[in-house]
PDB file of N, CA and C in Angstrom:
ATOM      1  N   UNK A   1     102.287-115.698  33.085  1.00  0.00           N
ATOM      2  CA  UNK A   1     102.185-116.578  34.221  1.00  0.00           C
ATOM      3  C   UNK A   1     102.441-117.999  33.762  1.00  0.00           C
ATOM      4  N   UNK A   2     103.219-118.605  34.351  1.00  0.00           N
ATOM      5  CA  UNK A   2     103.485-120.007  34.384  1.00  0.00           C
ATOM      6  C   UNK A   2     102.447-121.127  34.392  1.00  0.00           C
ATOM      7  N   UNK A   3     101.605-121.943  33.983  1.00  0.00           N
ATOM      8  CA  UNK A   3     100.790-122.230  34.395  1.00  0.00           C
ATOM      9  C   UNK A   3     101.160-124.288  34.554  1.00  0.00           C
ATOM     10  N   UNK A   4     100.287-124.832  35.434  1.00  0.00           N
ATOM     11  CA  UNK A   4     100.506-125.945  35.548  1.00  0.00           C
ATOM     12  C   UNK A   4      99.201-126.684  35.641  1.00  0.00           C
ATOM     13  N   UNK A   5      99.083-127.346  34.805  1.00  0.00           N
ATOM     14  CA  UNK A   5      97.597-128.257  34.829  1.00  0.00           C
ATOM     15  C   UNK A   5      97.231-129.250  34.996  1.00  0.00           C
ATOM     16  N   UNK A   6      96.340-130.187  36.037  1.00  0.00           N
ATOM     17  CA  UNK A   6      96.535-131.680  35.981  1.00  0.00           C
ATOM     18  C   UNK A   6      95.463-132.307  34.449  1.00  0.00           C
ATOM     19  N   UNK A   7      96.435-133.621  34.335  1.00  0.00           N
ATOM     20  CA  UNK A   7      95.607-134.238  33.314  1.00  0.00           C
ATOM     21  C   UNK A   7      95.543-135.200  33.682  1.00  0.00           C
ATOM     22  N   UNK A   8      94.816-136.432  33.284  1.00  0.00           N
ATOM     23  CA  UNK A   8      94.128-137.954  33.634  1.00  0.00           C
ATOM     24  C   UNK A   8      95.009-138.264  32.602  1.00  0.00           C
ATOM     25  N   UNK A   9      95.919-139.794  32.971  1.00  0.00           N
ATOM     26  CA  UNK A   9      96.443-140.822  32.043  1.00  0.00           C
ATOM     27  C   UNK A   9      95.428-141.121  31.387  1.00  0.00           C
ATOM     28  N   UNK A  10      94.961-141.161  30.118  1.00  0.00           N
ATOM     29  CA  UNK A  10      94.575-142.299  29.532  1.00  0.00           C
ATOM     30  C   UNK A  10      95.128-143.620  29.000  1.00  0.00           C
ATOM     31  N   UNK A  11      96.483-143.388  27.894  1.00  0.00           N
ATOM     32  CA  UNK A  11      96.763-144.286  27.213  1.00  0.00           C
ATOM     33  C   UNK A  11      98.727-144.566  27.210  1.00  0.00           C
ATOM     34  N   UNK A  12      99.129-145.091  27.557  1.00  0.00           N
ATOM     35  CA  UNK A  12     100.450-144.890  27.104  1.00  0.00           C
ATOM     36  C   UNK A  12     101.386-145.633  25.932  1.00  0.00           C
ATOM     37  N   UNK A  13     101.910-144.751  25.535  1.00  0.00           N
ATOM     38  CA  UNK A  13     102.678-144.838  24.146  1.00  0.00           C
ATOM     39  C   UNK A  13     103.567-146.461  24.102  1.00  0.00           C
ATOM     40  N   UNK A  14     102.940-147.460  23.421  1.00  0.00           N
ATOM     41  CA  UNK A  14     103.582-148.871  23.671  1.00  0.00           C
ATOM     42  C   UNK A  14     105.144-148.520  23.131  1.00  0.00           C
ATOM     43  N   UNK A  15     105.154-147.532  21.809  1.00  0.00           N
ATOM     44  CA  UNK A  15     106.589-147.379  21.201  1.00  0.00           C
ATOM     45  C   UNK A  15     107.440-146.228  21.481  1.00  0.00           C
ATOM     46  N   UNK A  16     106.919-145.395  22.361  1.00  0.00           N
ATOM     47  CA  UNK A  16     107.861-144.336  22.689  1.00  0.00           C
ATOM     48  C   UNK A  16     107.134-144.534  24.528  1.00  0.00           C
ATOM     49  N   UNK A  17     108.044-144.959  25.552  1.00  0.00           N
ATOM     50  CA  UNK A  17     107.362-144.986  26.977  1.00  0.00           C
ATOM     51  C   UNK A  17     107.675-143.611  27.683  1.00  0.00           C
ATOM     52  N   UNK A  18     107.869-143.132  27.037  1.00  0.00           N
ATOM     53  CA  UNK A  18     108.316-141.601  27.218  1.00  0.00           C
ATOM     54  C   UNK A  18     106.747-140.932  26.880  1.00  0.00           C
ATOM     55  N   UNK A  19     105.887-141.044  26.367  1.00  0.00           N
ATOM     56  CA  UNK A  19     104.835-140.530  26.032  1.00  0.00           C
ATOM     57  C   UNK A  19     104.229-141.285  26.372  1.00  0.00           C
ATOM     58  N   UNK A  20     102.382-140.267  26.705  1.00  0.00           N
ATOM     59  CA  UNK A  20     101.425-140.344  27.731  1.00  0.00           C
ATOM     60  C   UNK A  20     100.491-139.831  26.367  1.00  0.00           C
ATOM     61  N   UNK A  21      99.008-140.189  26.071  1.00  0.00           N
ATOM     62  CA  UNK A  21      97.609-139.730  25.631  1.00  0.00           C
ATOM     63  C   UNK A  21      97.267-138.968  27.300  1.00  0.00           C
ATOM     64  N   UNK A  22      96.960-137.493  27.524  1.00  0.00           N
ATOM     65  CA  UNK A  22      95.851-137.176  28.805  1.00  0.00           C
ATOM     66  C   UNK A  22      94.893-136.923  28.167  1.00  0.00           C
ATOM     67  N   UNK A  23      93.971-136.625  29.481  1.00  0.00           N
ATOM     68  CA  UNK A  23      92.455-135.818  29.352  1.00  0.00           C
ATOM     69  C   UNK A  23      92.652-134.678  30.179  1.00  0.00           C
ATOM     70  N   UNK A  24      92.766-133.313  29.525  1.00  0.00           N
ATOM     71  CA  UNK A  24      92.226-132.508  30.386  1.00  0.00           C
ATOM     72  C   UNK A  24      90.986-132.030  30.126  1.00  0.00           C
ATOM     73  N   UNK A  25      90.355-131.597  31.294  1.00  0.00           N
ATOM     74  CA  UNK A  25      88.937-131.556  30.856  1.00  0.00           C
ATOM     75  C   UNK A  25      88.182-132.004  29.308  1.00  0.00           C
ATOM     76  N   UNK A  26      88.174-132.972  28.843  1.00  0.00           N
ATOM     77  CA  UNK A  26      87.867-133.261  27.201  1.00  0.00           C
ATOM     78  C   UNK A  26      88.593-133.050  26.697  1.00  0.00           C
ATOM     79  N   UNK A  27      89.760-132.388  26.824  1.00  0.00           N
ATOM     80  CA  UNK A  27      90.707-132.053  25.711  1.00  0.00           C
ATOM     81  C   UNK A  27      92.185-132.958  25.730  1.00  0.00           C
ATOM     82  N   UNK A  28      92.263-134.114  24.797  1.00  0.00           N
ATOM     83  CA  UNK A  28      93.005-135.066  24.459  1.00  0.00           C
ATOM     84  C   UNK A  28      94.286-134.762  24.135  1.00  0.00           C
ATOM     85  N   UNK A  29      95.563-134.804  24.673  1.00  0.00           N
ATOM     86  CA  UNK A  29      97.371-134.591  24.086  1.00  0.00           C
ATOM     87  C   UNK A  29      97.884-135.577  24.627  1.00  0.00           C
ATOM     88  N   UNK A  30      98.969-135.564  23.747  1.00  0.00           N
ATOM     89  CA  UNK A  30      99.823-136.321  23.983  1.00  0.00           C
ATOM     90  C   UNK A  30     101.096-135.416  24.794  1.00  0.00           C
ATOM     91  N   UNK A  31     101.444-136.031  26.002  1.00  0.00           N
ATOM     92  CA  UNK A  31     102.580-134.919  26.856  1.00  0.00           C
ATOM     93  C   UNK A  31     103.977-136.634  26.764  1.00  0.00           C
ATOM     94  N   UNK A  32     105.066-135.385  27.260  1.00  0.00           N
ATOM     95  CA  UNK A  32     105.902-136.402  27.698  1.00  0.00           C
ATOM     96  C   UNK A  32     106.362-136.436  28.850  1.00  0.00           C
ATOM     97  N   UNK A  33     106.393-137.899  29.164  1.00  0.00           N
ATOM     98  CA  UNK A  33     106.596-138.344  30.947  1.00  0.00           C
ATOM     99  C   UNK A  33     108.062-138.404  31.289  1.00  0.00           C
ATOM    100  N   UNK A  34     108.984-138.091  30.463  1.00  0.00           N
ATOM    101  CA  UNK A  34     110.274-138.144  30.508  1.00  0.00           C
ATOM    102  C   UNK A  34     110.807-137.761  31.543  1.00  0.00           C
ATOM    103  N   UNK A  35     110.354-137.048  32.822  1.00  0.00           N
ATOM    104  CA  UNK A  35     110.662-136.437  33.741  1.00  0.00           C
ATOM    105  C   UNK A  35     110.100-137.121  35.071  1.00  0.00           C
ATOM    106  N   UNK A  36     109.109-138.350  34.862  1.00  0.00           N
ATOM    107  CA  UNK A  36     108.806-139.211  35.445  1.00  0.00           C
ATOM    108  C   UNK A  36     109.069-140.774  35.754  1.00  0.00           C
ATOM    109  N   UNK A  37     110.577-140.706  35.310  1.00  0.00           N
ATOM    110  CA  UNK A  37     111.144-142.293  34.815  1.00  0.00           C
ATOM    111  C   UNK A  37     110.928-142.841  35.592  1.00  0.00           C
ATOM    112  N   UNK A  38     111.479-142.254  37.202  1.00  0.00           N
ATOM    113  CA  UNK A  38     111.728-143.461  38.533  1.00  0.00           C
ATOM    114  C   UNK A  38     110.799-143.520  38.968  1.00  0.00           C
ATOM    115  N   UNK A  39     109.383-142.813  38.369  1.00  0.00           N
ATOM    116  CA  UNK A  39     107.821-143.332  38.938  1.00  0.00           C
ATOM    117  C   UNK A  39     107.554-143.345  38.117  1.00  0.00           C
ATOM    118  N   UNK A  40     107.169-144.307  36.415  1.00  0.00           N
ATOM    119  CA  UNK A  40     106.156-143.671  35.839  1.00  0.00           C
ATOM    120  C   UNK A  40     104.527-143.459  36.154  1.00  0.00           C
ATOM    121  N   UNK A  41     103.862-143.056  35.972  1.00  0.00           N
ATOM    122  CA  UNK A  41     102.530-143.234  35.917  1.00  0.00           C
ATOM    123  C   UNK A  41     102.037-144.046  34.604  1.00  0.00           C
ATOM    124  N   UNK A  42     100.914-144.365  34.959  1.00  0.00           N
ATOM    125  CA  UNK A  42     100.096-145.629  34.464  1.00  0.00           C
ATOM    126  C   UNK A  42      98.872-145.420  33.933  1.00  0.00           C
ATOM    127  N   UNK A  43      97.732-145.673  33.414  1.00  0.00           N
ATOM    128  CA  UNK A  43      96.532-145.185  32.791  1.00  0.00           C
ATOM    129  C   UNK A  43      95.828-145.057  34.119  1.00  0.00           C
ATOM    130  N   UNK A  44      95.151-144.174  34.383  1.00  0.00           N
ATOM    131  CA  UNK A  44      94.076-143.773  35.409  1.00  0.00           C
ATOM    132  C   UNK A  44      95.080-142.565  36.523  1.00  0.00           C
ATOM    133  N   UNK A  45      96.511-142.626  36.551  1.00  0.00           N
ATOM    134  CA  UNK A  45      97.317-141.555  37.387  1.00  0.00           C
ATOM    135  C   UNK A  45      96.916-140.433  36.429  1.00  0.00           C
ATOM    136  N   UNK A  46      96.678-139.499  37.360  1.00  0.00           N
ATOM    137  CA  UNK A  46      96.930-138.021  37.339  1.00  0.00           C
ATOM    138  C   UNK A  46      98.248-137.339  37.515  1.00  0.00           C
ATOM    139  N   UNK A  47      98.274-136.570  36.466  1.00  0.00           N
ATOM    140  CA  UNK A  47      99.667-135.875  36.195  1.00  0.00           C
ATOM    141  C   UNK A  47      99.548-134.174  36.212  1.00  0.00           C
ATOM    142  N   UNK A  48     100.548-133.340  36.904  1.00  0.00           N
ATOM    143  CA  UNK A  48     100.691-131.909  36.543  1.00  0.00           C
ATOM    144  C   UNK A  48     101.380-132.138  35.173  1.00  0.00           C
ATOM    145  N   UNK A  49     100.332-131.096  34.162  1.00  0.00           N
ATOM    146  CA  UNK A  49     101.258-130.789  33.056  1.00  0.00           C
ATOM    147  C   UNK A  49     101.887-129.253  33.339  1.00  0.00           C
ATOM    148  N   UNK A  50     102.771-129.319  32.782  1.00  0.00           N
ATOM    149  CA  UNK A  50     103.173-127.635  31.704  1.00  0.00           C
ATOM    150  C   UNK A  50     104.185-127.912  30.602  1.00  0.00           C
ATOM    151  N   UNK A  51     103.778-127.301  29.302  1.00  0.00           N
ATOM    152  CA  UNK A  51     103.930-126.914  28.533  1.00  0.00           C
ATOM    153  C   UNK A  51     104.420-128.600  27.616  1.00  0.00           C
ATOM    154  N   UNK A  52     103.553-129.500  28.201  1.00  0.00           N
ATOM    155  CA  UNK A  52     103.533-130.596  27.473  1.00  0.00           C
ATOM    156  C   UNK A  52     104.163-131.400  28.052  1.00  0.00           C
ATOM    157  N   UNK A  53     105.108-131.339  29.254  1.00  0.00           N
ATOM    158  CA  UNK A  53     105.690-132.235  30.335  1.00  0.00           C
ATOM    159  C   UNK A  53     105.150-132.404  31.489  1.00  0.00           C
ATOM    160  N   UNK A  54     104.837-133.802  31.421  1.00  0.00           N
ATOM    161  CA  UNK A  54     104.121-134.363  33.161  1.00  0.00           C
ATOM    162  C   UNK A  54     105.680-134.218  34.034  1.00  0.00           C
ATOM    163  N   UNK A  55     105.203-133.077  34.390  1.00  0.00           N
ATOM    164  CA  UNK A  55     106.069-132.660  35.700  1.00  0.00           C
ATOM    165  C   UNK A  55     105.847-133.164  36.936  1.00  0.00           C
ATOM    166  N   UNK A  56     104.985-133.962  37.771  1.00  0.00           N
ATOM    167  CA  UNK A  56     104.769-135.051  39.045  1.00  0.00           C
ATOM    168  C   UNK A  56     103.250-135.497  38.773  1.00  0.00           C
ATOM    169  N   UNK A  57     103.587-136.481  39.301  1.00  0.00           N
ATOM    170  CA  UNK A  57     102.134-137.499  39.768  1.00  0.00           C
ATOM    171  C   UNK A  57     101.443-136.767  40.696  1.00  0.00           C
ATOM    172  N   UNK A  58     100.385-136.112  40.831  1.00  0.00           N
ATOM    173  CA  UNK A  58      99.227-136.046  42.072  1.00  0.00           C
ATOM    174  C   UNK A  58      97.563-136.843  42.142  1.00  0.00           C
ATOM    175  N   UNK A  59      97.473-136.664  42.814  1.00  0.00           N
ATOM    176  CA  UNK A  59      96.070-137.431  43.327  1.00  0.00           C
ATOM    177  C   UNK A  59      94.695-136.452  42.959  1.00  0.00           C
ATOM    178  N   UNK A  60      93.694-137.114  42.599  1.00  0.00           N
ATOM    179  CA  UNK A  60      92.639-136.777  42.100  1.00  0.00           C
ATOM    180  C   UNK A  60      91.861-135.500  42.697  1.00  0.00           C
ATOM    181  N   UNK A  61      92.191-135.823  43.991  1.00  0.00           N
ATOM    182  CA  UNK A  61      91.792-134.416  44.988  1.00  0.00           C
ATOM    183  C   UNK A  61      93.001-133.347  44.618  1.00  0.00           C
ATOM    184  N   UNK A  62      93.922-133.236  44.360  1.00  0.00           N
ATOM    185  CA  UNK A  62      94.831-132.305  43.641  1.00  0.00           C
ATOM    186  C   UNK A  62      94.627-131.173  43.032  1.00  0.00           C
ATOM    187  N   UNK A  63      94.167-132.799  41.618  1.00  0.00           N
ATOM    188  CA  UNK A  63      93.814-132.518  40.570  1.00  0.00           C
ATOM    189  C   UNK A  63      92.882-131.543  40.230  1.00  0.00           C
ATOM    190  N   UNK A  64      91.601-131.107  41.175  1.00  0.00           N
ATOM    191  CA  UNK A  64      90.458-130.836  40.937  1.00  0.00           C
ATOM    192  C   UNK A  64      90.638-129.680  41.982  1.00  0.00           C
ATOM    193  N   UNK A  65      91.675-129.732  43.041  1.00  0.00           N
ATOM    194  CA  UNK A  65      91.721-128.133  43.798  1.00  0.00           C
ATOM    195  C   UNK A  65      93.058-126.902  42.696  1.00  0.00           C
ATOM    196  N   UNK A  66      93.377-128.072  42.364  1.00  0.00           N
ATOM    197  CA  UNK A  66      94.247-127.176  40.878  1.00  0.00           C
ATOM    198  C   UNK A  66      93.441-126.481  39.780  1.00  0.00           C
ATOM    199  N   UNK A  67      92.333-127.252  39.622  1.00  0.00           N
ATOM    200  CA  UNK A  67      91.563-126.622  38.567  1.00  0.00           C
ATOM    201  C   UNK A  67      90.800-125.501  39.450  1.00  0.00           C
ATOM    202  N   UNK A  68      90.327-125.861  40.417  1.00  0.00           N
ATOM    203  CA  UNK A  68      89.688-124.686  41.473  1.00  0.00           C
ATOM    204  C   UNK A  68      90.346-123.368  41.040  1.00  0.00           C
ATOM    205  N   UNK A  69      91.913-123.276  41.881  1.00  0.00           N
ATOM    206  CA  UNK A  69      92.441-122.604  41.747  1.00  0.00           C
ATOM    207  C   UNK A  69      92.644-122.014  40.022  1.00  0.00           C
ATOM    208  N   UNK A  70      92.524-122.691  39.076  1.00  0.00           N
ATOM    209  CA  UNK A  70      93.106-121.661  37.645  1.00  0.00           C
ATOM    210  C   UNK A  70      92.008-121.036  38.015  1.00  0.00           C
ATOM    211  N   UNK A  71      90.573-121.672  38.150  1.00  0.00           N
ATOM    212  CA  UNK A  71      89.298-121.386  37.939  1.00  0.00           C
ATOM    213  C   UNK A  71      89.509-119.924  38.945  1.00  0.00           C
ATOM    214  N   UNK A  72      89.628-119.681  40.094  1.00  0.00           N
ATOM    215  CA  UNK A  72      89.417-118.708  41.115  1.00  0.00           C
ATOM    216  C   UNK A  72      90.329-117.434  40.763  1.00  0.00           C
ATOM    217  N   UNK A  73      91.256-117.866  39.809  1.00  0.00           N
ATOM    218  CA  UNK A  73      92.458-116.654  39.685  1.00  0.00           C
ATOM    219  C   UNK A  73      91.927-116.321  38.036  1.00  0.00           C
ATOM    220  N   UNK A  74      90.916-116.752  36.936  1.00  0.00           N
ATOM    221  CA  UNK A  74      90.532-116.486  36.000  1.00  0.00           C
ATOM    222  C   UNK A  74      91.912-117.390  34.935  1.00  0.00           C
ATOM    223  N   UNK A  75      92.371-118.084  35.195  1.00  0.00           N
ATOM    224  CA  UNK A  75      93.469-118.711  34.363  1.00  0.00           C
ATOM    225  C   UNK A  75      93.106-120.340  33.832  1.00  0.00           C
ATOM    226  N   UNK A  76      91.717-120.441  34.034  1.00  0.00           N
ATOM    227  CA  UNK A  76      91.348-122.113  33.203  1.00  0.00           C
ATOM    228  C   UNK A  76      91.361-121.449  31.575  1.00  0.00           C
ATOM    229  N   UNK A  77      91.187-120.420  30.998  1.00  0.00           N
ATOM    230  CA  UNK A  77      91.063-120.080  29.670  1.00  0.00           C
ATOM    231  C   UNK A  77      92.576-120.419  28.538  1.00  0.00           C
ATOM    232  N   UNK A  78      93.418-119.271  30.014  1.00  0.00           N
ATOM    233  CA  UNK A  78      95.059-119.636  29.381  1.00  0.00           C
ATOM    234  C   UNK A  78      95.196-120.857  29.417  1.00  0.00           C
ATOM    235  N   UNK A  79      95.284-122.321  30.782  1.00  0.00           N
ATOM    236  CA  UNK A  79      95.167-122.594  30.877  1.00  0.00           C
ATOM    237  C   UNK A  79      94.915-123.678  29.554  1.00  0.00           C
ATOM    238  N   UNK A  80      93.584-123.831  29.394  1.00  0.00           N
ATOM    239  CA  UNK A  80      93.173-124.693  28.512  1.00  0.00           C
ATOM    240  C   UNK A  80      94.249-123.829  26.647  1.00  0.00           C
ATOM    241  N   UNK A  81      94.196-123.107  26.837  1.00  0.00           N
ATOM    242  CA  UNK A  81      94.874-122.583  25.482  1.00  0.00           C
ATOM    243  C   UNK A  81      96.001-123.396  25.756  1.00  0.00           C
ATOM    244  N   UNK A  82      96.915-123.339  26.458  1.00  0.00           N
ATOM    245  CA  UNK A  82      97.929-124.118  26.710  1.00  0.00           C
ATOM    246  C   UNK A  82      97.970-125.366  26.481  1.00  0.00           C
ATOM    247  N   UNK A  83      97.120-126.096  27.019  1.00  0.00           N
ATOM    248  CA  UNK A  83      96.849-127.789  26.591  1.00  0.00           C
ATOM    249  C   UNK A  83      96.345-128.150  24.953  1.00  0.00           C
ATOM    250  N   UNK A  84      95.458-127.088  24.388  1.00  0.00           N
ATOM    251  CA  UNK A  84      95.217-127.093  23.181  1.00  0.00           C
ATOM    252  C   UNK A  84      96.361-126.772  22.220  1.00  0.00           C
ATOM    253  N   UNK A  85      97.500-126.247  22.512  1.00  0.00           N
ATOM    254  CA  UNK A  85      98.748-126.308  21.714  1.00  0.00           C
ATOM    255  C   UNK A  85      99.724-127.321  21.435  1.00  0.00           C
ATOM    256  N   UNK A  86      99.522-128.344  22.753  1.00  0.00           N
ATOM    257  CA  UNK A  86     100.529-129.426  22.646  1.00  0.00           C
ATOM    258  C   UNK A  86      99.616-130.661  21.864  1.00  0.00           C
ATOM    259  N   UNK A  87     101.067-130.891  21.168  1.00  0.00           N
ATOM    260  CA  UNK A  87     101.170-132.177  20.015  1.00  0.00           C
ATOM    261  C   UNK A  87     100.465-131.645  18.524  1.00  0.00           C
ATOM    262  N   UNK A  88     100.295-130.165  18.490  1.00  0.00           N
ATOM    263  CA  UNK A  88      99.739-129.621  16.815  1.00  0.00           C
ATOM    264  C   UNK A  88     100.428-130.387  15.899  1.00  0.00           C
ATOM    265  N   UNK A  89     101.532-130.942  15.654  1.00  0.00           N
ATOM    266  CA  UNK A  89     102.013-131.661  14.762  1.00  0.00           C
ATOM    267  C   UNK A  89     101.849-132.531  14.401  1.00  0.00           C
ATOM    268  N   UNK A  90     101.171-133.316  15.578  1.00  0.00           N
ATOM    269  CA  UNK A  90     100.529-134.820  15.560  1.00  0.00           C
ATOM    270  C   UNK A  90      99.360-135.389  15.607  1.00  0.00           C
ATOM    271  N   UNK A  91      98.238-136.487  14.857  1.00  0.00           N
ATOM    272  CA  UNK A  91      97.568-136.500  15.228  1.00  0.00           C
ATOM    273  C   UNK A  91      97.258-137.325  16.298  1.00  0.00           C
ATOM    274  N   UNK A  92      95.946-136.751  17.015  1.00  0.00           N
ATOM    275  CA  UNK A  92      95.322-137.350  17.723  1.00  0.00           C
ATOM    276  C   UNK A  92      95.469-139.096  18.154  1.00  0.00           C
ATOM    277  N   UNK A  93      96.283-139.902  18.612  1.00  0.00           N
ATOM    278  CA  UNK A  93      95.840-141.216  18.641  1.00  0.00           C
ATOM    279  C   UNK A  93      94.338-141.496  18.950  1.00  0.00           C
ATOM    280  N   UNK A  94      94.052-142.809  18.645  1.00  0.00           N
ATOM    281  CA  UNK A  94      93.488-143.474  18.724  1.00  0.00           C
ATOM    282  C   UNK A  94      93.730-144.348  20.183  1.00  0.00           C
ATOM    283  N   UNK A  95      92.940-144.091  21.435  1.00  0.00           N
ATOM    284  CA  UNK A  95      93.614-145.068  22.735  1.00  0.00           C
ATOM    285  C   UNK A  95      93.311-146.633  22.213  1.00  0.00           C
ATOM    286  N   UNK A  96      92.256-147.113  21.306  1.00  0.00           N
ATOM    287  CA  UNK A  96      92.113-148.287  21.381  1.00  0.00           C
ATOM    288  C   UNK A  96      93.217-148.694  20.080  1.00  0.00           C
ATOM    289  N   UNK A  97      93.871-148.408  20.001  1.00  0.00           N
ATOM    290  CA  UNK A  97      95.013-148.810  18.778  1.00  0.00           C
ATOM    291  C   UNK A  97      95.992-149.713  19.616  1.00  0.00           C
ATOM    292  N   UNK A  98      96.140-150.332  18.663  1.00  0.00           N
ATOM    293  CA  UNK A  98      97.287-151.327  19.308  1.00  0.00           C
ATOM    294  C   UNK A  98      98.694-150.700  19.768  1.00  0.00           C
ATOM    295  N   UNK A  99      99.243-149.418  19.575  1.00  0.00           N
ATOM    296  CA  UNK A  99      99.958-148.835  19.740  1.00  0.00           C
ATOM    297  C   UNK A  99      99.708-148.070  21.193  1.00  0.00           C
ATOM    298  N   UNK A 100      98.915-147.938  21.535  1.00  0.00           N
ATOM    299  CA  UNK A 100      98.422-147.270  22.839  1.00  0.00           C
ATOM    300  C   UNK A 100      97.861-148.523  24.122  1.00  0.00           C
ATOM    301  N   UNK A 101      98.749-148.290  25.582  1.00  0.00           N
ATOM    302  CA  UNK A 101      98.046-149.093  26.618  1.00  0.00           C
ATOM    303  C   UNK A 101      97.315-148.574  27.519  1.00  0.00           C
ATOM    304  N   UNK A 102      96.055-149.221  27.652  1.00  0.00           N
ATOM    305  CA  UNK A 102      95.157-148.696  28.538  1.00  0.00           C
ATOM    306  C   UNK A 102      95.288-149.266  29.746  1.00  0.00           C
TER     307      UNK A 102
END
C-alpha cells in the first residue's frame, strides 16, 4: 500500500531550499520540497509526505484526519516505518544551527 503522511515544517534547509527538517509524530527527517516550488511551505506548514517527498501543503485539520485514517485502517505502524527510513544517510540536523530556518 502506498502510503502518505502529513508532517509539521520545522526547519528549512538555508543551503539546499529544496529541503525541509519535519515532525512526524516525534519523529524528525529531512524530506524534499522539490515538488513544491510554486508554493513553498514555510516552518509551521504542514506537508503530505511519501517516501521522503512533500507531495502538497494541507492544513492542520488534514493533517490529523490523515493520521485518523492510517490509524483506522491499522497503517500508522507502516506508516511510521516509512518516515523512520528517510534521510538514514544523514544526520539528524540540528533546527537551531545556523544552517537551518525556523
Amino acid at each position: 500500500m502506498c502510503l502518505a503522511i502529513p508532517g509539521k515544517i520545522i526547519a528549512l534547509d538555508s543551503l539546499n531550499a529544496s529541503q525541509a527538517l519535519v515532525d512526524v509524530v516525534g519523529v524528525r527527517r529531512k524530506v524534499d520540497l522539490g515538488l513544491l516550488q510554486d508554493a513553498p511551505p514555510v516552518p509551521g506548514d504542514w506537508v503530505l509526505i511519501h517516501v521522503g517527498f512533500a507531495m502538497s501543503k494541507i492544513s492542520e485539520a488534514d493533517a490529523a484526519d490523515q493520521m485518523r485514517t492510517l490509524n483506522m485502517l491499522g497503517e500508522v505502524d507502516a506508516a511510521m516505518e516509512e518516515v523512520r527510513g528517510y534521510g538514514l544517510d544523514y544526520d539528524i540536523p540540528d533546527p537551531s544551527s545556523r544552517r537551518w530556518k525556523q
